[in-house]
Protein backbone atom coordinates (compact mmCIF):
# COMPACT_ATOMS: atom_id res chain seq x y z
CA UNK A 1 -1.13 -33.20 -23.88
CA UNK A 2 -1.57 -29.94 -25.80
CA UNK A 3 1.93 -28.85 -24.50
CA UNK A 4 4.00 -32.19 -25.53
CA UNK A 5 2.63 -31.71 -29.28
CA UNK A 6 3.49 -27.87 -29.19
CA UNK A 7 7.50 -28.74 -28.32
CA UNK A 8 7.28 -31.49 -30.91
CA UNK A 9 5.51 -29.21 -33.40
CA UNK A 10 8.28 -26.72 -32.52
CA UNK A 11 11.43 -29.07 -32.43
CA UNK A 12 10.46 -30.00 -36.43
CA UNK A 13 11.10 -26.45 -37.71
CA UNK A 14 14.14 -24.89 -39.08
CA UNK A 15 15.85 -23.03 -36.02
CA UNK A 16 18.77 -21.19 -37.24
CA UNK A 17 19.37 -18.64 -34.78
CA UNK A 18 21.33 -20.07 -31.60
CA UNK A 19 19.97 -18.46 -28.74
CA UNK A 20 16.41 -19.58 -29.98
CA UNK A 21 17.38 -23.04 -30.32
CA UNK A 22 19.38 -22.96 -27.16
CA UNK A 23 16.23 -21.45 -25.60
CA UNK A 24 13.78 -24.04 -27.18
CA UNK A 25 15.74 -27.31 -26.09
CA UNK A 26 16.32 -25.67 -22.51
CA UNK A 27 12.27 -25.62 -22.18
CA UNK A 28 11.31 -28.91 -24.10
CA UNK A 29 12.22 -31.31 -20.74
CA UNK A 30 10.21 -28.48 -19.22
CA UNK A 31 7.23 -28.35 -21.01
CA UNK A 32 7.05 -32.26 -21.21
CA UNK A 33 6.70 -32.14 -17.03
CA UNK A 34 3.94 -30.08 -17.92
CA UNK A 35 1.64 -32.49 -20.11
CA UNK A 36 2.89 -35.43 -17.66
CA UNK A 37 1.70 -33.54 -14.37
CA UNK A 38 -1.78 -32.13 -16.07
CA UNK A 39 -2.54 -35.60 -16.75
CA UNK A 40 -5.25 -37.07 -14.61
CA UNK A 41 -4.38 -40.66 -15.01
CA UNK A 42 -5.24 -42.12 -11.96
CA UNK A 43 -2.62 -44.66 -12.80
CA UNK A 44 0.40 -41.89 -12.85
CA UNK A 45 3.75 -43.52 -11.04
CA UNK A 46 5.36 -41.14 -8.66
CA UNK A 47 8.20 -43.68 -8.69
CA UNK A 48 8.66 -43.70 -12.48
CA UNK A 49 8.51 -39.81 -12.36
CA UNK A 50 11.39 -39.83 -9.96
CA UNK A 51 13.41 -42.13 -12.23
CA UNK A 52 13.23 -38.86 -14.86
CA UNK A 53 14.84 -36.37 -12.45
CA UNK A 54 18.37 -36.24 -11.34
CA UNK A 55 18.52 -33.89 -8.58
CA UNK A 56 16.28 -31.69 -6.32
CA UNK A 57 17.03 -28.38 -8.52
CA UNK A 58 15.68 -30.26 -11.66
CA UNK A 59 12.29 -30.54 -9.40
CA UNK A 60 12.73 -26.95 -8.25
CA UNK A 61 14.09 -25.69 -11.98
CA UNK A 62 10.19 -27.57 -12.84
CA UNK A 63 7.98 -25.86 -10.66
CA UNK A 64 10.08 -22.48 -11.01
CA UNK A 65 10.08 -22.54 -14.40
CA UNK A 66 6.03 -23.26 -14.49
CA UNK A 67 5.36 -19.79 -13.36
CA UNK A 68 7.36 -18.26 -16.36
CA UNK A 69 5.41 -19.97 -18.81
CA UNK A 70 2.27 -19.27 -17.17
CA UNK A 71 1.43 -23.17 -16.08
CA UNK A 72 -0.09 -22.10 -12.82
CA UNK A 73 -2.37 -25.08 -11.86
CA UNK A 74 0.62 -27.21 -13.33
CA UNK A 75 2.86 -25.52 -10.72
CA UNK A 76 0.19 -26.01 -7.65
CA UNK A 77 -0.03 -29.38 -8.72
CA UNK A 78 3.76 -30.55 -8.53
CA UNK A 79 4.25 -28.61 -5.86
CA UNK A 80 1.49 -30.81 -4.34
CA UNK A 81 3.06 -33.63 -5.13
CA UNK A 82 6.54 -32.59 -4.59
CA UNK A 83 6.29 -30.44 -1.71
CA UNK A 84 8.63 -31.96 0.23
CA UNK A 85 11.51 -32.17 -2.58
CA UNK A 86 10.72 -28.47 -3.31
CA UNK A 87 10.59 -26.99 0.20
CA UNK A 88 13.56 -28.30 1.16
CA UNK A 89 15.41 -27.23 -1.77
CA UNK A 90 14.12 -23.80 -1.55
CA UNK A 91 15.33 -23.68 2.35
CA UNK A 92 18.64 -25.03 1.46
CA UNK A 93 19.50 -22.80 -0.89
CA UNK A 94 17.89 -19.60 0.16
CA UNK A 95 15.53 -19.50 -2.73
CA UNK A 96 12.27 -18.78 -0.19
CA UNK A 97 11.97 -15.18 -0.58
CA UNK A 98 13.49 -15.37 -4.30
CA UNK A 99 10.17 -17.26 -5.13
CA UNK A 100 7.56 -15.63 -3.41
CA UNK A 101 9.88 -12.13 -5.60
CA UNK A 102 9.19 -14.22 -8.63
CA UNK A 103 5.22 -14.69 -7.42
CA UNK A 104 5.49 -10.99 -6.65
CA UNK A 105 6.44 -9.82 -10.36
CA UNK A 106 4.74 -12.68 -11.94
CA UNK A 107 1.17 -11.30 -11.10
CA UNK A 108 2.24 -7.76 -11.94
CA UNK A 109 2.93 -8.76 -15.20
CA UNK A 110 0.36 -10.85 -15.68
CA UNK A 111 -2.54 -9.74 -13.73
CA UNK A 112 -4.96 -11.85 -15.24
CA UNK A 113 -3.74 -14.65 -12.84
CA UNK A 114 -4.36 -12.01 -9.89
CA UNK A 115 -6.32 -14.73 -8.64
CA UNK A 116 -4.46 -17.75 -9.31
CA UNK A 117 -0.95 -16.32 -7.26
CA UNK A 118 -2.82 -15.14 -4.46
CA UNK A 119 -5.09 -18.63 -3.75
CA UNK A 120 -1.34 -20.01 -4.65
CA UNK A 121 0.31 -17.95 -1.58
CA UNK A 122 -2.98 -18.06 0.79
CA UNK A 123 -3.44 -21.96 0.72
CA UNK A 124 0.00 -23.64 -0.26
CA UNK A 125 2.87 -21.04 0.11
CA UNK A 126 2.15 -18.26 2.63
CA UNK A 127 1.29 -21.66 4.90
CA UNK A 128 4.43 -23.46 4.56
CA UNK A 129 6.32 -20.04 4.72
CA UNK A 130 5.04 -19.27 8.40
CA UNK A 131 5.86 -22.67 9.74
CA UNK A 132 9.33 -23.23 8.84
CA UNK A 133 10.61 -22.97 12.32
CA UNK A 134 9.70 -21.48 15.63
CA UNK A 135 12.24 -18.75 15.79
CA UNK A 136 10.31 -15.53 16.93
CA UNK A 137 12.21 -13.30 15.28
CA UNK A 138 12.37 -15.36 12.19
CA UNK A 139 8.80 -15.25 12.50
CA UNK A 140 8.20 -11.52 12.68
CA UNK A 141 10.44 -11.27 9.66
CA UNK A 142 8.38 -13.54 7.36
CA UNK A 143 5.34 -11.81 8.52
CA UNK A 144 6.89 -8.78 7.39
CA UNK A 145 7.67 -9.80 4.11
CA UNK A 146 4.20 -11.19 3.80
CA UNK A 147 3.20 -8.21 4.24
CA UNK A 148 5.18 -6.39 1.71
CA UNK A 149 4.47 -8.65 -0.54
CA UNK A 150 0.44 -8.41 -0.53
CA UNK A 151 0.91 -4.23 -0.12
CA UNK A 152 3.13 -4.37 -3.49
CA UNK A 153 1.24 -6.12 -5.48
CA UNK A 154 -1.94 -3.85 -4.09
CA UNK A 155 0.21 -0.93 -4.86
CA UNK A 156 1.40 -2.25 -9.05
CA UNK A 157 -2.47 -3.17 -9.53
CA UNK A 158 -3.32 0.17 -9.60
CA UNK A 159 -0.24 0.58 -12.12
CA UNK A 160 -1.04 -2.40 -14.71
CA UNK A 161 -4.61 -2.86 -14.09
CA UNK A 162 -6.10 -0.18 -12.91
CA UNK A 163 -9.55 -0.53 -14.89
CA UNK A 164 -10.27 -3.29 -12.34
CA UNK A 165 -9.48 -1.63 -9.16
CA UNK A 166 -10.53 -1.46 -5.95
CA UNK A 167 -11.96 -5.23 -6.58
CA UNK A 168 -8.46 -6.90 -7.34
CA UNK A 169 -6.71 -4.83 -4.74
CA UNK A 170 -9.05 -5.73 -1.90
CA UNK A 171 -8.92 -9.28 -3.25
CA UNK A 172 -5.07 -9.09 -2.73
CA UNK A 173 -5.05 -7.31 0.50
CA UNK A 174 -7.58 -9.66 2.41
CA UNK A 175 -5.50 -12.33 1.74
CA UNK A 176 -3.63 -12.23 4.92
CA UNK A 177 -6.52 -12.39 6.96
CA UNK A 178 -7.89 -15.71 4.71
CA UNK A 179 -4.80 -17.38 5.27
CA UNK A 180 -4.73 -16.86 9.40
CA UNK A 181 -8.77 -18.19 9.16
CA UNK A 182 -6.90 -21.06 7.09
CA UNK A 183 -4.42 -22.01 9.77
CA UNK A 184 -7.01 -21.79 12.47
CA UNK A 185 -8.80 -24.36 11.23
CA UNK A 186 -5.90 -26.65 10.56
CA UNK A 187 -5.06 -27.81 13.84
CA UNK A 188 -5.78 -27.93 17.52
CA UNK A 189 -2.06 -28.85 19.00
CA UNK A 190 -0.80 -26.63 21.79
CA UNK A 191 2.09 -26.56 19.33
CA UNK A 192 0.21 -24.85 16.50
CA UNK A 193 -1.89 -22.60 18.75
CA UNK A 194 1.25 -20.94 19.97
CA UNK A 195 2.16 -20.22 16.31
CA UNK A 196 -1.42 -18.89 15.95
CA UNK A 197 -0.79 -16.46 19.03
CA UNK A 198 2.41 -15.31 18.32
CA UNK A 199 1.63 -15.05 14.50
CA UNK A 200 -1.56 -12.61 14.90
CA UNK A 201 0.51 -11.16 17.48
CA UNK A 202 2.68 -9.64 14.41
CA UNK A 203 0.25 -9.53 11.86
CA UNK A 204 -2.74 -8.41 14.03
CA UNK A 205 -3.95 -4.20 14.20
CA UNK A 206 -5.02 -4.31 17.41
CA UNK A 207 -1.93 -5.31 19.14
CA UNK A 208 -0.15 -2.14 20.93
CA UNK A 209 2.87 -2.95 19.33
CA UNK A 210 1.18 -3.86 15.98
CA UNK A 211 3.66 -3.27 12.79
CA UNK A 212 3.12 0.34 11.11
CA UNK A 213 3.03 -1.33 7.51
CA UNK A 214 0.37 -3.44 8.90
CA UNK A 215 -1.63 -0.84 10.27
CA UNK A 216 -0.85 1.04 6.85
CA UNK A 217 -2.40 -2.79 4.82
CA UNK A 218 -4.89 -2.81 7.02
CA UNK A 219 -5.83 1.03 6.56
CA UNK A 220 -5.77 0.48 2.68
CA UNK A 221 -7.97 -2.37 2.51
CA UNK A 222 -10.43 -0.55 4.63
CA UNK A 223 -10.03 2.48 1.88
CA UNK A 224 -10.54 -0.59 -0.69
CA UNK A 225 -13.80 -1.47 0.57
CA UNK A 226 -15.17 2.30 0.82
CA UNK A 227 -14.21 2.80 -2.33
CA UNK A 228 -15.61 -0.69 -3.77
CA UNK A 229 -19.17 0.61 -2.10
CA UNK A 230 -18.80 4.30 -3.80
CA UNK A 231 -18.24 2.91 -7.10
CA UNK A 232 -20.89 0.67 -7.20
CA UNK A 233 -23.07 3.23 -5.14
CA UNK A 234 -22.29 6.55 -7.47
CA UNK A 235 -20.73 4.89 -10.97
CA UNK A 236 -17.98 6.87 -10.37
CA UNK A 237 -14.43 5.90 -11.13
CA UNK A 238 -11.33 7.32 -9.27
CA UNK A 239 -7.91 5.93 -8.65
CA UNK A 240 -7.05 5.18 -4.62
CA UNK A 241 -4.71 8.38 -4.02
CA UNK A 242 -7.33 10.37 -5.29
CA UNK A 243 -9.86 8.61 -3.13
CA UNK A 244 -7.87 8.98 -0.05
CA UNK A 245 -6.73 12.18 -0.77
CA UNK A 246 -9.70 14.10 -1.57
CA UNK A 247 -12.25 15.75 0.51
CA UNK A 248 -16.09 15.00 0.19
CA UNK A 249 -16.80 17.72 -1.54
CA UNK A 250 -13.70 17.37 -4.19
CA UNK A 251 -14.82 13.82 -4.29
CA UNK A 252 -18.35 15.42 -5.04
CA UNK A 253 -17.50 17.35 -7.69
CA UNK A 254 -15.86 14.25 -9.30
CA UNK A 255 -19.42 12.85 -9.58
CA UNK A 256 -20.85 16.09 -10.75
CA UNK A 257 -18.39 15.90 -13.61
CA UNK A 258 -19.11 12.23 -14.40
CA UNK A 259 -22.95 13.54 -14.55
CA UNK A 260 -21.67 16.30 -16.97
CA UNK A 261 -19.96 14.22 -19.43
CA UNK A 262 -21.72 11.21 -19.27
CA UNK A 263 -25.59 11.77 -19.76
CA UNK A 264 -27.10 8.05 -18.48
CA UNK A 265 -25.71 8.98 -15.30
CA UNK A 266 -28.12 11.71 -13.79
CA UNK A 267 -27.20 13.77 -10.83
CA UNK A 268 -30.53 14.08 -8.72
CA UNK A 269 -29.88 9.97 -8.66
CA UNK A 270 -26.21 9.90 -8.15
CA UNK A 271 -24.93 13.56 -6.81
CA UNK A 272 -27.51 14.70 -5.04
CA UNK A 273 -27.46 11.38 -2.91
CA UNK A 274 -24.06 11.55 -2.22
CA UNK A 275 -24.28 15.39 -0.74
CA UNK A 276 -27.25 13.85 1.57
CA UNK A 277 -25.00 11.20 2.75
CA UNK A 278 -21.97 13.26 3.25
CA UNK A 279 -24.04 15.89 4.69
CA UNK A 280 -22.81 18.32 2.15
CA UNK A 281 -25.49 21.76 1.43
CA UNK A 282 -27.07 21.30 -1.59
CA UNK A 283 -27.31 24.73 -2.88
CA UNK A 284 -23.36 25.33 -1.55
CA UNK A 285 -21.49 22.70 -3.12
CA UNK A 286 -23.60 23.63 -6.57
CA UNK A 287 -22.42 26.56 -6.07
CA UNK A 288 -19.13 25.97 -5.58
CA UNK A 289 -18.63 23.67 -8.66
CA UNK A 290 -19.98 26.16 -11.01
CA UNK A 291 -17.10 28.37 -9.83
């Protein structure tokens, strides 16, 4: 209830300015949802709850505006309990995409709930998303924009939070591929196995026809993963354009500078290993660097 005495505690003090106090009473109906939802009375009336909203966009003006005030279980939760209401006020009045935008720029500003959107997408969104009708092309589109969607936010991470890459990217761009194992798993219909098909049809590599920015996901996860192993492997640091656009031996002389500067990381146990693996000449790529 930590949120219902913070707008009470904030209705008591002396507002002057408008657009603050316009602001404030605009988010107190809001913030009350909040405490009411996070509740886990077992003895909570869904009935009573839908006595205290009007119309669908109040439930959809709820859950939207849970995301801006960074009330992310409180937003999985309604929209748990509300899916219905909200999905169908999100098809009728185009607000789909404009959501998973919001989800989009949401993380990207606050990438601390990196996590939080993506389980969000890959268990309650992305699934309802897929299945909103059987139209093929309507299909490939959505898959598309899936797509985008996972390979932007991989992109911004290495923008606004780049002291935790490749972890959080890879997290992000194996999301997809959760999701799919997800709806597997969820039903045996002819119905749904059809969506299956035709769904990993678009979103699969390995297709003939498969979609060049998911090749180009798939590609960078796959980077992701290398470079996960190399920094673990060779405490070395580097951003993913310099990664995938380096040589071995420019990537080499990254760890040989690492060695230089930092002196608990030794070459004979991080360099030297690396030119073995890489099957780089000792005595040549020494060389080279001190050039």
């Amino acid at each position: 209830m930590y949120l219902n005495f913070s707008t009470l505690s904030a209705s008591k003090r002396n507002i002057t300015d408008h657009d603050t106090a316009a602001q404030l009473a605009s988010r107190r109906y809001d913030l009350l949802t909040f405490s009411v939802i996070s509740d886990c009375d077992n003895a909570f009336s869904s009935y009573a709850w839908r006595a205290m909203i009007h119309h669908d966009e109040s439930v959809f003006h709820i859950f939207e505006s849970s995301w801006a005030e960074a009330e992310v279980v409180a937003a999985r939760v309604f929209l748990n309990r509300y899916s219905e209401t909200i999905q169908d006020h999100m098809l009728m009045n185009g607000k789909v995409e404009y959501t998973l935008y919001n989800l989009q720029a949401f993380v990207l500003d606050n990438p601390k709930y990196l996590v939080d959107v993506i389980e969000f997408v890959q268990h309650d969104f992305g699934p309802f998303y897929l299945t909103i009708n059987d139209d093929l092309i309507e299909l490939q589109s959505r898959c598309n924009t899936l797509v985008d969607f996972v390979t932007n936010i991989a992109v911004g991470l290495g923008r606004v939070n780049p002291e935790k890459i490749p972890k959080n990217s890879l997290f992000d761009c194996e999301m997809l591929g959760r999701m799919l194992d997800i709806l597997r798993l969820e039903k045996t219909s002819l119905s749904h196995q059809k969506f299956l098909y035709n769904t990993f049809g678009y979103l699969g590599t390995s297709t003939s026809n498969g979609q060049k920015a998911v090749v180009l996901l798939a590609t960078r996860a796959e980077n992701l993963r290398k470079m996960l192993r190399f920094k673990e492997r060779y405490q070395c640091k580097i951003a993913y354009n310099q990664f995938v656009g380096h040589t071995v031996e420019s990537i080499c002389f990254l760890i040989l500078d690492r060695c230089e500067t930092i002196q608990t990381v030794h070459k004979h146990k991080v360099a030297l290993p690396y030119m073995k693996e890489q099957g780089l000449n000792k005595d040549a790529t020494l060389l080279e660097y001190i050039k």
